[in-house]
Structure formats: structure tokens, C-alpha cells
PDB file of N, CA and C in Angstrom:
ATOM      1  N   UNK A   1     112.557 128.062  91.359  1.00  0.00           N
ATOM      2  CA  UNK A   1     112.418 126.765  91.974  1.00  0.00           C
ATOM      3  C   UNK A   1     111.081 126.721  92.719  1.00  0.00           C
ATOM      4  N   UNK A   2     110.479 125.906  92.331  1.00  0.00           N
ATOM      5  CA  UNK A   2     108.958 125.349  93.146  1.00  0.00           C
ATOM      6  C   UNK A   2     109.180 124.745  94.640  1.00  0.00           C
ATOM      7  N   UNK A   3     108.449 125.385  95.350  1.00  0.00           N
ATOM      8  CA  UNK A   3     108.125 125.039  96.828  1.00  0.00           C
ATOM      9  C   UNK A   3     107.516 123.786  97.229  1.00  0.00           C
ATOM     10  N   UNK A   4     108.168 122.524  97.522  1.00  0.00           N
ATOM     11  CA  UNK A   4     107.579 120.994  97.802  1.00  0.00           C
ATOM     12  C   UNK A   4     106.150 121.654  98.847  1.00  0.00           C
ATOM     13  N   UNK A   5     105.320 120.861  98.373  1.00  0.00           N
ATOM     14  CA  UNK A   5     104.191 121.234  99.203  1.00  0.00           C
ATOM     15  C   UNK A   5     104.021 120.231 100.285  1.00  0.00           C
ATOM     16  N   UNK A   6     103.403 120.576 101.832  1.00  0.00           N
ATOM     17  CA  UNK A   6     103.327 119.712 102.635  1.00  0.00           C
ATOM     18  C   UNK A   6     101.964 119.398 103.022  1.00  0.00           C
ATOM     19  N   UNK A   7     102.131 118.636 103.411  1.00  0.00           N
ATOM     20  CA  UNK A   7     100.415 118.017 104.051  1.00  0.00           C
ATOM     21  C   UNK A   7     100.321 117.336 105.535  1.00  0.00           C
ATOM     22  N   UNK A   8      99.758 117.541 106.186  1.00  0.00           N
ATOM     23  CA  UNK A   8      99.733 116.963 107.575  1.00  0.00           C
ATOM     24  C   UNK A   8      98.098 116.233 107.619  1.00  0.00           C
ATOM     25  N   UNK A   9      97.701 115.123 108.043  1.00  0.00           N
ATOM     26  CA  UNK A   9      96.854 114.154 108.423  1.00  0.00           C
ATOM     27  C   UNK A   9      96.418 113.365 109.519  1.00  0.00           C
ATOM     28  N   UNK A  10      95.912 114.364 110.344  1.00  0.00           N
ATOM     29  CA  UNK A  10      95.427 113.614 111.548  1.00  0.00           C
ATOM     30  C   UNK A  10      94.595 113.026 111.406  1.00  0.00           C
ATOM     31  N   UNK A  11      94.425 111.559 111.458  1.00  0.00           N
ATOM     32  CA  UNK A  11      93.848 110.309 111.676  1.00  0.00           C
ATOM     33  C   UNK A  11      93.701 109.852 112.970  1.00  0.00           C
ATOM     34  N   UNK A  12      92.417 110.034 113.423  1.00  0.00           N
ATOM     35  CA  UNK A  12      91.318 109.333 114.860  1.00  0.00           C
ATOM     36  C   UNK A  12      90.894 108.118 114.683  1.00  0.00           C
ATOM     37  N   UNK A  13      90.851 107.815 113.528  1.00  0.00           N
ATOM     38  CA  UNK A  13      90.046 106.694 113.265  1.00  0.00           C
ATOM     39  C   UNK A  13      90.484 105.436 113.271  1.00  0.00           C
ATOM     40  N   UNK A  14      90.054 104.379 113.584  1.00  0.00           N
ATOM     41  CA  UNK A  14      90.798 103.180 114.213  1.00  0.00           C
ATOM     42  C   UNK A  14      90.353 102.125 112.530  1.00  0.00           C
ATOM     43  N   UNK A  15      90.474 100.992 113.212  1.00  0.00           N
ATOM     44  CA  UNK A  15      90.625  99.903 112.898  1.00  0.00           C
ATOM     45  C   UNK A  15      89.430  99.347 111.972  1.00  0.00           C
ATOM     46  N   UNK A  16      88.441  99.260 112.504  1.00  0.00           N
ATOM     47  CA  UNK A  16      87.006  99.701 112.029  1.00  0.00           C
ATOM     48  C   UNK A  16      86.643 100.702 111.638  1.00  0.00           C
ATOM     49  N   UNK A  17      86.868 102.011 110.995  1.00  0.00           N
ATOM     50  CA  UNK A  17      86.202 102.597 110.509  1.00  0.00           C
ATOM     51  C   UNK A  17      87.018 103.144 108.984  1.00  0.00           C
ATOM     52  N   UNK A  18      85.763 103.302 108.049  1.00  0.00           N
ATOM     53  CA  UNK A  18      86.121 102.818 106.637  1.00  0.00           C
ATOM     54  C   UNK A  18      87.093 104.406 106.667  1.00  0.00           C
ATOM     55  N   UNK A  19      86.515 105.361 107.067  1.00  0.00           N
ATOM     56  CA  UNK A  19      87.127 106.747 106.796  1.00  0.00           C
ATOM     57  C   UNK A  19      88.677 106.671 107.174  1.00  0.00           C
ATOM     58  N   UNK A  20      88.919 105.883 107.756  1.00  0.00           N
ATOM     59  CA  UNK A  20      90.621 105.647 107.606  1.00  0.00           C
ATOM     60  C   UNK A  20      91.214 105.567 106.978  1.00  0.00           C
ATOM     61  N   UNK A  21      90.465 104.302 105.856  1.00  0.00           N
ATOM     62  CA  UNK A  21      91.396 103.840 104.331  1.00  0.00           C
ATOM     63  C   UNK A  21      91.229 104.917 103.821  1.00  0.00           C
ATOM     64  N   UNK A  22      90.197 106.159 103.541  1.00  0.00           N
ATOM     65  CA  UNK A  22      90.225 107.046 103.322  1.00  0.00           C
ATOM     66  C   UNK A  22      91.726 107.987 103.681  1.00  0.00           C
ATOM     67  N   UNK A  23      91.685 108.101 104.672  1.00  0.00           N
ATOM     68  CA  UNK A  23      92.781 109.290 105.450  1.00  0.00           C
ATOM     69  C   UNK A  23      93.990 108.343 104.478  1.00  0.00           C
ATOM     70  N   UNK A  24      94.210 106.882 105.093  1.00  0.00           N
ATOM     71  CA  UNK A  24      95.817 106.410 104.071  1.00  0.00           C
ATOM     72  C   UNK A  24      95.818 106.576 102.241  1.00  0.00           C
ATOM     73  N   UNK A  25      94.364 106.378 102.202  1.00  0.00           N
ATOM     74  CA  UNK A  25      94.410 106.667 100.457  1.00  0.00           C
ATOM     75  C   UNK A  25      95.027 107.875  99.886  1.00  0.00           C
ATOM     76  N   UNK A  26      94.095 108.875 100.795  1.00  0.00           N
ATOM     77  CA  UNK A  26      94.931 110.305 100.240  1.00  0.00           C
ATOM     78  C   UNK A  26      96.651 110.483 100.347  1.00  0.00           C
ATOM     79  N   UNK A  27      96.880 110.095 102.206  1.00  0.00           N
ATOM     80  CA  UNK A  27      98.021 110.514 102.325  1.00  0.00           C
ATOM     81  C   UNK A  27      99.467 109.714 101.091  1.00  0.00           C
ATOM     82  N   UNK A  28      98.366 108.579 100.746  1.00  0.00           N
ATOM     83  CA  UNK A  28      99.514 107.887  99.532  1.00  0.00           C
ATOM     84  C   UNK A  28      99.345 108.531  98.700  1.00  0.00           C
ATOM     85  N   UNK A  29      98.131 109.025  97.605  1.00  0.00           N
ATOM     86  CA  UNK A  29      98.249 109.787  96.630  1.00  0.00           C
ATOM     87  C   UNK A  29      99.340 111.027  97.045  1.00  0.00           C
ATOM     88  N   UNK A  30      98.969 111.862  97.853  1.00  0.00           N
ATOM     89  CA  UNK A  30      99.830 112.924  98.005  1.00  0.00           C
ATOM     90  C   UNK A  30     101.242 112.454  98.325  1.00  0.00           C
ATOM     91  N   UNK A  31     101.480 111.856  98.985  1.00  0.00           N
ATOM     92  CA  UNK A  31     103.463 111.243  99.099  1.00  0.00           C
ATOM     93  C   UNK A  31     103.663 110.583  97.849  1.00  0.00           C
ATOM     94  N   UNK A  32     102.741 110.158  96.928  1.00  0.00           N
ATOM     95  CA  UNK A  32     103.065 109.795  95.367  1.00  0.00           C
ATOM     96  C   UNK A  32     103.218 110.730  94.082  1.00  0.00           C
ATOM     97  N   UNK A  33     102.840 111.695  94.687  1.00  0.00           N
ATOM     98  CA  UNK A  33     102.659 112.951  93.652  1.00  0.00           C
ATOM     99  C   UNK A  33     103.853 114.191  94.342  1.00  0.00           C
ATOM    100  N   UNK A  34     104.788 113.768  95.188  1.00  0.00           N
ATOM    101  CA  UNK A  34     105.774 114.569  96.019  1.00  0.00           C
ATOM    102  C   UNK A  34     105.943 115.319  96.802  1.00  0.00           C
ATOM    103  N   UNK A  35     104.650 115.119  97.489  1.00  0.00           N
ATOM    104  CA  UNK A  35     104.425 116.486  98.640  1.00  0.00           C
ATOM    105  C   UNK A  35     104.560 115.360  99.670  1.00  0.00           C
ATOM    106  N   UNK A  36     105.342 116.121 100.904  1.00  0.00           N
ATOM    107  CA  UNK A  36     105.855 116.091 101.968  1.00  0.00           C
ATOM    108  C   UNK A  36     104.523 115.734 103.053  1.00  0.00           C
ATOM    109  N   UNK A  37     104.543 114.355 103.083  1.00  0.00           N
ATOM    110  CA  UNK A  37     103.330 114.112 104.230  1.00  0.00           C
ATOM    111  C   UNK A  37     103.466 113.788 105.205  1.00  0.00           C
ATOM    112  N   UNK A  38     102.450 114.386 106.107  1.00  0.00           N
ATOM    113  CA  UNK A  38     102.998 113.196 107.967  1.00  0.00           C
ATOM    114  C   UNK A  38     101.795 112.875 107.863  1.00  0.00           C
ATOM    115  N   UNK A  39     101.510 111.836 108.802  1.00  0.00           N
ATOM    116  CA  UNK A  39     100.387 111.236 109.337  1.00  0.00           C
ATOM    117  C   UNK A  39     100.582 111.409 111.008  1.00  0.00           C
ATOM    118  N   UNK A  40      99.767 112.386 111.373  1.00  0.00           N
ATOM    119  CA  UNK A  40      99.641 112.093 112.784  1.00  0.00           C
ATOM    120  C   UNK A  40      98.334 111.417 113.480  1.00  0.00           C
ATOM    121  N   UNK A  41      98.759 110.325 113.607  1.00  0.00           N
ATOM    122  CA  UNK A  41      98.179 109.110 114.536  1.00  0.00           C
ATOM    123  C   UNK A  41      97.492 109.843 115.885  1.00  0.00           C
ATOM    124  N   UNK A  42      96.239 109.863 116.227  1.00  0.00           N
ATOM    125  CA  UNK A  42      95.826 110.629 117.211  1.00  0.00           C
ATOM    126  C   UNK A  42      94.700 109.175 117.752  1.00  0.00           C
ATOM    127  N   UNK A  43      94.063 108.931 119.512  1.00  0.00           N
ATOM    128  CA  UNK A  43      92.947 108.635 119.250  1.00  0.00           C
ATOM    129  C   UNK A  43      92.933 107.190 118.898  1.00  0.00           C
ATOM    130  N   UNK A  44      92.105 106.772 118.607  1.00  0.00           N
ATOM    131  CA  UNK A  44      91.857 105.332 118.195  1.00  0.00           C
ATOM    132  C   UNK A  44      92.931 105.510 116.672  1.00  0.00           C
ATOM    133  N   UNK A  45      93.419 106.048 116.177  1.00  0.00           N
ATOM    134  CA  UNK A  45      94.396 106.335 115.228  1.00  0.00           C
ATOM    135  C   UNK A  45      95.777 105.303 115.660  1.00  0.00           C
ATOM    136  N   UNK A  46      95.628 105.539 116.375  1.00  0.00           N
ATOM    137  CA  UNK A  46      96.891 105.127 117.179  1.00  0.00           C
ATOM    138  C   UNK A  46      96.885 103.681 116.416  1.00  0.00           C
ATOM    139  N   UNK A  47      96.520 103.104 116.924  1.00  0.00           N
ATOM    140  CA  UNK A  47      96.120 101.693 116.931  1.00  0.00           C
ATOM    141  C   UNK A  47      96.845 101.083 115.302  1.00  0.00           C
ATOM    142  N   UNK A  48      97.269 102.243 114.177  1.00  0.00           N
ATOM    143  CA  UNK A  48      97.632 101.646 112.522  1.00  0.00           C
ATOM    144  C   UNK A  48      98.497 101.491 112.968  1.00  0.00           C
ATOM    145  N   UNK A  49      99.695 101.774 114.351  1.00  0.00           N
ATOM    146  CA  UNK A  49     100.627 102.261 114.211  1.00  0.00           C
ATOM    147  C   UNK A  49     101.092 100.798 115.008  1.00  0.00           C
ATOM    148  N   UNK A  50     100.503  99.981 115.809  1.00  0.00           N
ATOM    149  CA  UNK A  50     101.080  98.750 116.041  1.00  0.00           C
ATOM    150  C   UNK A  50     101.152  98.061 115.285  1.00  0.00           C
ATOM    151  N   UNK A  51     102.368  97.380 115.818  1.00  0.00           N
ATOM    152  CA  UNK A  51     102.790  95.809 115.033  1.00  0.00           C
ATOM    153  C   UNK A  51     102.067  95.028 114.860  1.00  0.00           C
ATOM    154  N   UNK A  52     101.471  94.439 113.857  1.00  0.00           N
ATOM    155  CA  UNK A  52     100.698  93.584 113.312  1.00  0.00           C
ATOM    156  C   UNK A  52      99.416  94.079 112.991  1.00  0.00           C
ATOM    157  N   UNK A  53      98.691  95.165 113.276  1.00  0.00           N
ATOM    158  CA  UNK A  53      97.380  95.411 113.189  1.00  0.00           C
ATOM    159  C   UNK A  53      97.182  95.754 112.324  1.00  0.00           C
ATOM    160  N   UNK A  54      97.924  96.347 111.101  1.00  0.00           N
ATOM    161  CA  UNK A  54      97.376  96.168 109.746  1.00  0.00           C
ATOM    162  C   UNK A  54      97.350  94.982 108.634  1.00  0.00           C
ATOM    163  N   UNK A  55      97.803  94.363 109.022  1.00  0.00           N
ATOM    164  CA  UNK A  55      97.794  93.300 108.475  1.00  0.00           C
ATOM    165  C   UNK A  55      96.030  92.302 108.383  1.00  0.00           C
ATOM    166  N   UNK A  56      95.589  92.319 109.327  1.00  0.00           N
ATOM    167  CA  UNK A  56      94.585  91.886 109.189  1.00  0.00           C
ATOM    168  C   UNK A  56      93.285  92.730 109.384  1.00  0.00           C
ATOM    169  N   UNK A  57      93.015  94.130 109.624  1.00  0.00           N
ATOM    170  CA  UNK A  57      92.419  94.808 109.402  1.00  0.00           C
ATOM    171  C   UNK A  57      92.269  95.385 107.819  1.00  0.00           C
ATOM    172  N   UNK A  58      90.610  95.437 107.406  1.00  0.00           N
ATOM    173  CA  UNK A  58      90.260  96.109 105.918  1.00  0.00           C
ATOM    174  C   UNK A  58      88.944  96.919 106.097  1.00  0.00           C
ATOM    175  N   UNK A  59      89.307  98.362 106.562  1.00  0.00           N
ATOM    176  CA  UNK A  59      88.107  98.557 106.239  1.00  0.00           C
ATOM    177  C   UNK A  59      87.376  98.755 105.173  1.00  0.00           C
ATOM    178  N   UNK A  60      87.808  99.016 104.458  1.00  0.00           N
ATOM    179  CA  UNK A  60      87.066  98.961 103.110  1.00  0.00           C
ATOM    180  C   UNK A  60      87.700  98.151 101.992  1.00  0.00           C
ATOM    181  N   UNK A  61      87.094  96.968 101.670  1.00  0.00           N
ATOM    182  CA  UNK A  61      86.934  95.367 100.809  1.00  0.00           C
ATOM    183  C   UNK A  61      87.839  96.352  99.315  1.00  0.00           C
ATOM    184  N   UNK A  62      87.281  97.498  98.960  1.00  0.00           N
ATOM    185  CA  UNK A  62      87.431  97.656  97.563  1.00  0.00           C
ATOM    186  C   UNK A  62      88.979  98.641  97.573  1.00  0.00           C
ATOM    187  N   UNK A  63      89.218  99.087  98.671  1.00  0.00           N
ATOM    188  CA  UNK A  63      90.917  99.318  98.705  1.00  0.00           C
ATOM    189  C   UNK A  63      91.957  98.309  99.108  1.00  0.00           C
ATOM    190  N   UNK A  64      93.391  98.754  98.727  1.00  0.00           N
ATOM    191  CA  UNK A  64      94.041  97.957  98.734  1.00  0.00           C
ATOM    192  C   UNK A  64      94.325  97.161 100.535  1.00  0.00           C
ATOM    193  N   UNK A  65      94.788  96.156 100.809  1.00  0.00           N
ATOM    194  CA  UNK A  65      95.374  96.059 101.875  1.00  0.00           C
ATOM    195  C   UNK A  65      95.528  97.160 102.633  1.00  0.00           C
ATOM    196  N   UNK A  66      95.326  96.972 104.361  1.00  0.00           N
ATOM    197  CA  UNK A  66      95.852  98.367 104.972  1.00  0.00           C
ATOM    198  C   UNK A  66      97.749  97.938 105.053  1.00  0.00           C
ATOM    199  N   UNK A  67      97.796  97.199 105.291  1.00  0.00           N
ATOM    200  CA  UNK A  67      99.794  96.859 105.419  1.00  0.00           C
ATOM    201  C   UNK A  67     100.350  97.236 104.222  1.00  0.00           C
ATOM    202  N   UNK A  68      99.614  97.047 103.105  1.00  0.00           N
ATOM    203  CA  UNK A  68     100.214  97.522 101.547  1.00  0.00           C
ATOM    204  C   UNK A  68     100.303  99.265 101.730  1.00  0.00           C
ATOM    205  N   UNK A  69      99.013  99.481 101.885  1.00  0.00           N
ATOM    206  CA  UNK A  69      98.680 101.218 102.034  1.00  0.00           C
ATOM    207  C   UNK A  69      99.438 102.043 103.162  1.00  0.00           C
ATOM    208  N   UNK A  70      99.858 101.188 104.029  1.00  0.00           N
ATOM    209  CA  UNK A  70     100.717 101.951 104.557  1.00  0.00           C
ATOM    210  C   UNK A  70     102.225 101.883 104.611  1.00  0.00           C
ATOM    211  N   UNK A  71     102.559 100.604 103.826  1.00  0.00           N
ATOM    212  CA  UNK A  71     104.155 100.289 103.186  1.00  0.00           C
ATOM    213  C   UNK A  71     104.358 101.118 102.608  1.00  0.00           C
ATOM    214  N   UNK A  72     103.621 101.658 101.318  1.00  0.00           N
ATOM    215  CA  UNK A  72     103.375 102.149 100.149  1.00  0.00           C
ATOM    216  C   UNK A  72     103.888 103.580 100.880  1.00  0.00           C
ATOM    217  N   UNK A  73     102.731 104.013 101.539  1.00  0.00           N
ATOM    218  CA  UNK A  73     103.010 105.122 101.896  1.00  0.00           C
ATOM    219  C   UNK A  73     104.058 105.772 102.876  1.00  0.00           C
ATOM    220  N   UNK A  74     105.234 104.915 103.364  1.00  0.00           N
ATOM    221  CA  UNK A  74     106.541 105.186 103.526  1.00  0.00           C
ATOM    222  C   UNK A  74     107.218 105.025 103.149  1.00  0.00           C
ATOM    223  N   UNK A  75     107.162 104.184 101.667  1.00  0.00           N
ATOM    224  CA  UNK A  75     108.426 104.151 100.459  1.00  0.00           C
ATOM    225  C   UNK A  75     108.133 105.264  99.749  1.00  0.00           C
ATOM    226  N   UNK A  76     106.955 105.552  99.662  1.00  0.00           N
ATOM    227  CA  UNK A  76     107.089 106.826  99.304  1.00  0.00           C
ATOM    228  C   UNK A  76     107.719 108.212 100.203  1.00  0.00           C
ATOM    229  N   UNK A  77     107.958 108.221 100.942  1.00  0.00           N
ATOM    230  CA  UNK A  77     108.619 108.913 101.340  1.00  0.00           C
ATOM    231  C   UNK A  77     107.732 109.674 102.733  1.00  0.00           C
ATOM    232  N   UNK A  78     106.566 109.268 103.069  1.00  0.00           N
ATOM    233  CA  UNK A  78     105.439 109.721 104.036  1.00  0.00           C
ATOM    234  C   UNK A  78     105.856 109.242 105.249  1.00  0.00           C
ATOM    235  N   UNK A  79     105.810 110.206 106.465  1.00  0.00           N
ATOM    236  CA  UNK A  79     106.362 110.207 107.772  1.00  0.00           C
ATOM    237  C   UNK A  79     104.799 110.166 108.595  1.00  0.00           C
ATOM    238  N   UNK A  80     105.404 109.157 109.822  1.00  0.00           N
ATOM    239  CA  UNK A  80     103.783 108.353 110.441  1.00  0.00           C
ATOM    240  C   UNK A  80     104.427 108.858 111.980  1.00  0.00           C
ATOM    241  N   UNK A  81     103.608 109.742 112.637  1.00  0.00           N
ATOM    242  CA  UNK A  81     103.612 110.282 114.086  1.00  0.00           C
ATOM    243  C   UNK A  81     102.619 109.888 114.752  1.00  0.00           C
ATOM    244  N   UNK A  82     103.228 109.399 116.352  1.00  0.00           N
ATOM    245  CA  UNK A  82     101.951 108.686 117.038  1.00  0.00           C
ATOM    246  C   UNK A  82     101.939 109.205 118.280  1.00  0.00           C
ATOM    247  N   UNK A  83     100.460 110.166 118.630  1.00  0.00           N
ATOM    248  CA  UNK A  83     100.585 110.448 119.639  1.00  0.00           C
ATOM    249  C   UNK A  83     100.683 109.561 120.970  1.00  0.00           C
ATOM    250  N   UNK A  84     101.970 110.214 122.233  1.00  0.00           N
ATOM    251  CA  UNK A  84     102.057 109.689 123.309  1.00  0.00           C
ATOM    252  C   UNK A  84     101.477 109.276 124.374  1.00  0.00           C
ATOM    253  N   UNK A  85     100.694 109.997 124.024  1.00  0.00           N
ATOM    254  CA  UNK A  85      99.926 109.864 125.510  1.00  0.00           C
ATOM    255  C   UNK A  85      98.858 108.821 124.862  1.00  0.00           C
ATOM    256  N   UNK A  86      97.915 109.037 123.282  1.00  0.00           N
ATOM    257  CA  UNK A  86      97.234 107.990 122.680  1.00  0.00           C
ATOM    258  C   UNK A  86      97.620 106.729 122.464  1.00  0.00           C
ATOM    259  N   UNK A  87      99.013 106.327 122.684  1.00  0.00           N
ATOM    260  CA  UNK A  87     100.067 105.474 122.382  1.00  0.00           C
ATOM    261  C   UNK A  87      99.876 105.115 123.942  1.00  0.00           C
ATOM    262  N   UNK A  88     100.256 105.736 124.617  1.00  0.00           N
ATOM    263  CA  UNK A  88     100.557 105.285 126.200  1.00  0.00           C
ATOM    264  C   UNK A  88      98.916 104.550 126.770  1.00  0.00           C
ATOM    265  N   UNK A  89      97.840 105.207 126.774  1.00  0.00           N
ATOM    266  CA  UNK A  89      96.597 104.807 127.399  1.00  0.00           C
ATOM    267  C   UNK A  89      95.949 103.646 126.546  1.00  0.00           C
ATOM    268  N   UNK A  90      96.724 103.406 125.183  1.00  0.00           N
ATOM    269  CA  UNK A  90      96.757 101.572 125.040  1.00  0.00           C
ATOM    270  C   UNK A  90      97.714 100.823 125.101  1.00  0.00           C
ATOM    271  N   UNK A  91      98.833 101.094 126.147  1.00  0.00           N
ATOM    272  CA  UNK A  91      99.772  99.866 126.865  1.00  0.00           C
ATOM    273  C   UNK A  91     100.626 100.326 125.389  1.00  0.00           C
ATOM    274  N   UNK A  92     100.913 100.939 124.637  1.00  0.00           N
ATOM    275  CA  UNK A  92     101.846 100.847 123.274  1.00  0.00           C
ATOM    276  C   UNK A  92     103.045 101.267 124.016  1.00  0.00           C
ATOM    277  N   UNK A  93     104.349 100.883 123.556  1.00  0.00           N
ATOM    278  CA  UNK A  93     105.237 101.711 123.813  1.00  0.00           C
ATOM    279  C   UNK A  93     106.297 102.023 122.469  1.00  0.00           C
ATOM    280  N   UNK A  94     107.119 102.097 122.086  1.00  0.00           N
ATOM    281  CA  UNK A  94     108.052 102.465 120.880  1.00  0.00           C
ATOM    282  C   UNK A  94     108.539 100.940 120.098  1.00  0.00           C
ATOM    283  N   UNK A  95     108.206 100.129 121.382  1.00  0.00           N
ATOM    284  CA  UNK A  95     108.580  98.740 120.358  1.00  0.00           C
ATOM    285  C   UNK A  95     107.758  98.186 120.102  1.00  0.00           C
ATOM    286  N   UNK A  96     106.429  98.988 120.503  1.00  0.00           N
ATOM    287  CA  UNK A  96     105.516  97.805 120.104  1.00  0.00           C
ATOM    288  C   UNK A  96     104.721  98.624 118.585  1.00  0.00           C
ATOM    289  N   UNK A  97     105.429  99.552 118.175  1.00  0.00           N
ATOM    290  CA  UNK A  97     104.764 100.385 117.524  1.00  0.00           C
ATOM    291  C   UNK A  97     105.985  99.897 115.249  1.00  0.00           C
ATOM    292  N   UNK A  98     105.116  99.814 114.277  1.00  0.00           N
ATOM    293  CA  UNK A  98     105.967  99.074 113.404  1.00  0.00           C
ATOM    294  C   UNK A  98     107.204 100.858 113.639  1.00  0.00           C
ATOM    295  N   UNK A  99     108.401  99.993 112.644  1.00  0.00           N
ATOM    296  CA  UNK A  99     109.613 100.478 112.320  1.00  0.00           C
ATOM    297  C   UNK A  99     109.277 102.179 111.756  1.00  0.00           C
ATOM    298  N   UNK A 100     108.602 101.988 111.364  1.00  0.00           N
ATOM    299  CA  UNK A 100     108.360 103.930 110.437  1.00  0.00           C
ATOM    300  C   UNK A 100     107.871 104.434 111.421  1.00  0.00           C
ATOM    301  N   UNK A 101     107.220 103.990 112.390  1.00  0.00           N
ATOM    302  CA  UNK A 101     106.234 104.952 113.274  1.00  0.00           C
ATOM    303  C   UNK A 101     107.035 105.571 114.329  1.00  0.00           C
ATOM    304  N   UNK A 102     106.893 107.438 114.344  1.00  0.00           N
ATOM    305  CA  UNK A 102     107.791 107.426 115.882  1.00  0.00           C
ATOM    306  C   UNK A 102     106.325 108.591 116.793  1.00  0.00           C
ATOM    307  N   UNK A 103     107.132 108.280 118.560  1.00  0.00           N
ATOM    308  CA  UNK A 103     106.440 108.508 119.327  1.00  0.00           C
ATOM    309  C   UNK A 103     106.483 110.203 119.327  1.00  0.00           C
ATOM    310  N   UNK A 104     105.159 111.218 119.209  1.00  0.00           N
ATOM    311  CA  UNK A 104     106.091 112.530 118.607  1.00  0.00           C
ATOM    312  C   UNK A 104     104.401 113.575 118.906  1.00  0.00           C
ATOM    313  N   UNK A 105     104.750 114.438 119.838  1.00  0.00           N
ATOM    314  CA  UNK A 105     103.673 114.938 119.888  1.00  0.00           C
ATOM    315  C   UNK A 105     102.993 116.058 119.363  1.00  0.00           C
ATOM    316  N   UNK A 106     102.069 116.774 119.731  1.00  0.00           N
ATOM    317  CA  UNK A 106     100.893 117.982 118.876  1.00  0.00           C
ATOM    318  C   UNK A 106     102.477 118.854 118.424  1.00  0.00           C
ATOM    319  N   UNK A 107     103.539 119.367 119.327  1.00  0.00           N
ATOM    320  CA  UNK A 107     104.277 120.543 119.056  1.00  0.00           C
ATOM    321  C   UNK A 107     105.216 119.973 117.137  1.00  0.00           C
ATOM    322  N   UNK A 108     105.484 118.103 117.420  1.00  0.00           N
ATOM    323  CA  UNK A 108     106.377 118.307 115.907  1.00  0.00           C
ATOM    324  C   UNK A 108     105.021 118.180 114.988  1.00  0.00           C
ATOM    325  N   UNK A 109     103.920 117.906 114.736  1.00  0.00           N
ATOM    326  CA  UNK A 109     103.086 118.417 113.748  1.00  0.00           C
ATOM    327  C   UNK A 109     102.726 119.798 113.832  1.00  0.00           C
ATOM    328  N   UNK A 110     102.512 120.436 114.982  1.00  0.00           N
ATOM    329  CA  UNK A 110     102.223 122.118 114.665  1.00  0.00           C
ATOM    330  C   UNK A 110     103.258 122.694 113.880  1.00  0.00           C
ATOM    331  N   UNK A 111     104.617 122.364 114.273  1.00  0.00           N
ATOM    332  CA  UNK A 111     105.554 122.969 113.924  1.00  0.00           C
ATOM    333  C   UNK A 111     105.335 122.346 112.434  1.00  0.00           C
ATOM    334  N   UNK A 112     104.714 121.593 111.740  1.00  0.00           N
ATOM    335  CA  UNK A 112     104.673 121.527 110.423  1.00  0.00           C
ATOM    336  C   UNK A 112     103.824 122.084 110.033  1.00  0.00           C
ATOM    337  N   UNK A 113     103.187 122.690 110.199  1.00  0.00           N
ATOM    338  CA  UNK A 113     101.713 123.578 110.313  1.00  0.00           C
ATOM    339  C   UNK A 113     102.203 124.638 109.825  1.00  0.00           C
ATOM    340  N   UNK A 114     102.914 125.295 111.134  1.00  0.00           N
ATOM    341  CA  UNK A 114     103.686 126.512 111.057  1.00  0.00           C
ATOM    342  C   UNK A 114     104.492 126.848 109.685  1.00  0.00           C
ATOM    343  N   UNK A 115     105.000 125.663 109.286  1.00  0.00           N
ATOM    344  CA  UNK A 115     106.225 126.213 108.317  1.00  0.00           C
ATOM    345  C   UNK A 115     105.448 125.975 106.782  1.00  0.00           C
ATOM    346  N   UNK A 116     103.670 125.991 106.706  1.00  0.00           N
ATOM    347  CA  UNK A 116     103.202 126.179 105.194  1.00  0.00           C
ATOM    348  C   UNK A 116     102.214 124.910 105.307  1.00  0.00           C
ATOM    349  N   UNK A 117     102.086 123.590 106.051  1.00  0.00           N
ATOM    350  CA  UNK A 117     101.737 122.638 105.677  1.00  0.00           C
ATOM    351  C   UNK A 117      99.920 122.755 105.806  1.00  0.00           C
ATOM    352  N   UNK A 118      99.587 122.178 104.557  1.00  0.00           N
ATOM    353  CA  UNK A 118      98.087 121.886 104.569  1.00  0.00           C
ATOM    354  C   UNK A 118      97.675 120.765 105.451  1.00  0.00           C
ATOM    355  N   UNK A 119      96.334 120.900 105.948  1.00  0.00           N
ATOM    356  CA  UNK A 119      96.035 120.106 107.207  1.00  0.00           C
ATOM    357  C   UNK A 119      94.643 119.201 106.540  1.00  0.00           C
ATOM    358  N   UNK A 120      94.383 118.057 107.053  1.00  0.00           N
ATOM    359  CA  UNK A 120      93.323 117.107 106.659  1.00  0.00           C
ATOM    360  C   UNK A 120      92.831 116.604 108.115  1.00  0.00           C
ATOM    361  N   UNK A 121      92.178 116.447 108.712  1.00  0.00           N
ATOM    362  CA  UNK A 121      91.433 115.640 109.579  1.00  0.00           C
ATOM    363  C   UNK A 121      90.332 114.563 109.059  1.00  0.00           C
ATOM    364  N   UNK A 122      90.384 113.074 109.760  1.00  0.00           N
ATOM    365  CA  UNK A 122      89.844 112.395 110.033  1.00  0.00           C
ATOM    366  C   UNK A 122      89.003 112.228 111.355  1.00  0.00           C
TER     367      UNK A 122
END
């Protein structure tokens, strides 16, 4: 039996910057191809993780929607972590954050670290 492979994705990058659609592009390819992804929201990162703000944010014209790219990438099965304290020092709190996203700090992504997972930074 083959070992599901994992991936972890810390994303800094906000709203404006194109290297984001980047960070969601991959993390969809990889949760589309069956490896076990988180996205940890760090940083101006934070910010995918409120209600409504993808919706009208694009950083880059020639990828899909960011609200599609990140639907996408929790029907696929991809888990979205937002740091607290990055969450807290922009007024966010758990309701203001969409339905997939939970409030979850450095120890539950290390601990995915720990148990095999490949790491990506933005």
C-alpha cells in the first residue's frame, strides 16, 4: 500500500500579490492529484481567509477566479489554517473568517511537518 503524500503551504502573501495565485494554484494541483494539503494562512495571508475577500480580488488576470481556486481547493479535499494571532491583529475573528477556514496555530502545521509532510513557502 502507497503512502498518501502530504504537503503543507505557508502563504504570506495577501491580496495583491500575484505569488499567491501561485501558492492556491499549486495547493489545487496537489489536493487534485491526492495528496493531503493544508494551507497555512500566515501574515498578510490571512486576509484569503475572510469572508468575501476572494471574491473580488485577482491577482493574476490569466488564472482562474481566487473564490473558484479556493472552492476548488476544498472540494478537493485541501485543509485552510489561519494563523491567530495574524487573524487577531486584523480585527478577524472565527466568524468573520469563510466556513473551511479554522483558527489553528505554528504547533497543528508543525505537527504535519513532523509526521512526513513536504513544505512550500510563499
Amino acid at each position: 500500500m502507497t503512502r498518501q503524500k502530504k504537503l503543507v503551504i505557508v502563504n504570506s502573501r495577501g491580496l495583491d500579490d500575484e505569488r499567491s495565485s501561485v501558492a492556491w494554484s499549486i495547493a489545487n494541483t496537489a489536493a487534485a492529484s491526492d495528496m493531503e494539503v493544508t494551507m497555512f494562512l500566515v501574515a498578510a495571508g490571512a486576509d484569503w481567509a475572510r469572508k468575501g475577500a476572494a471574491d473580488l480580488a485577482r491577482p493574476n488576470p490569466m488564472d482562474p477566479g481566487m473564490s473558484e481556486m479556493i472552492g476548488n481547493f476544498v472540494r478537493n479535499g485541501g485543509k485552510i489554517l489561519v494563523c491567530p494571532p495574524c487573524a487577531k491583529v486584523r480585527g478577524y475573528t472565527a466568524d468573520s473568517l469563510i466556513d473551511s477556514a479554522v483558527l489553528a496555530g505554528a504547533p497543528v502545521m508543525l505537527e504535519q511537518l513532523a509526521s512526513g509532510a513536504a513544505s512550500l513557502t510563499f
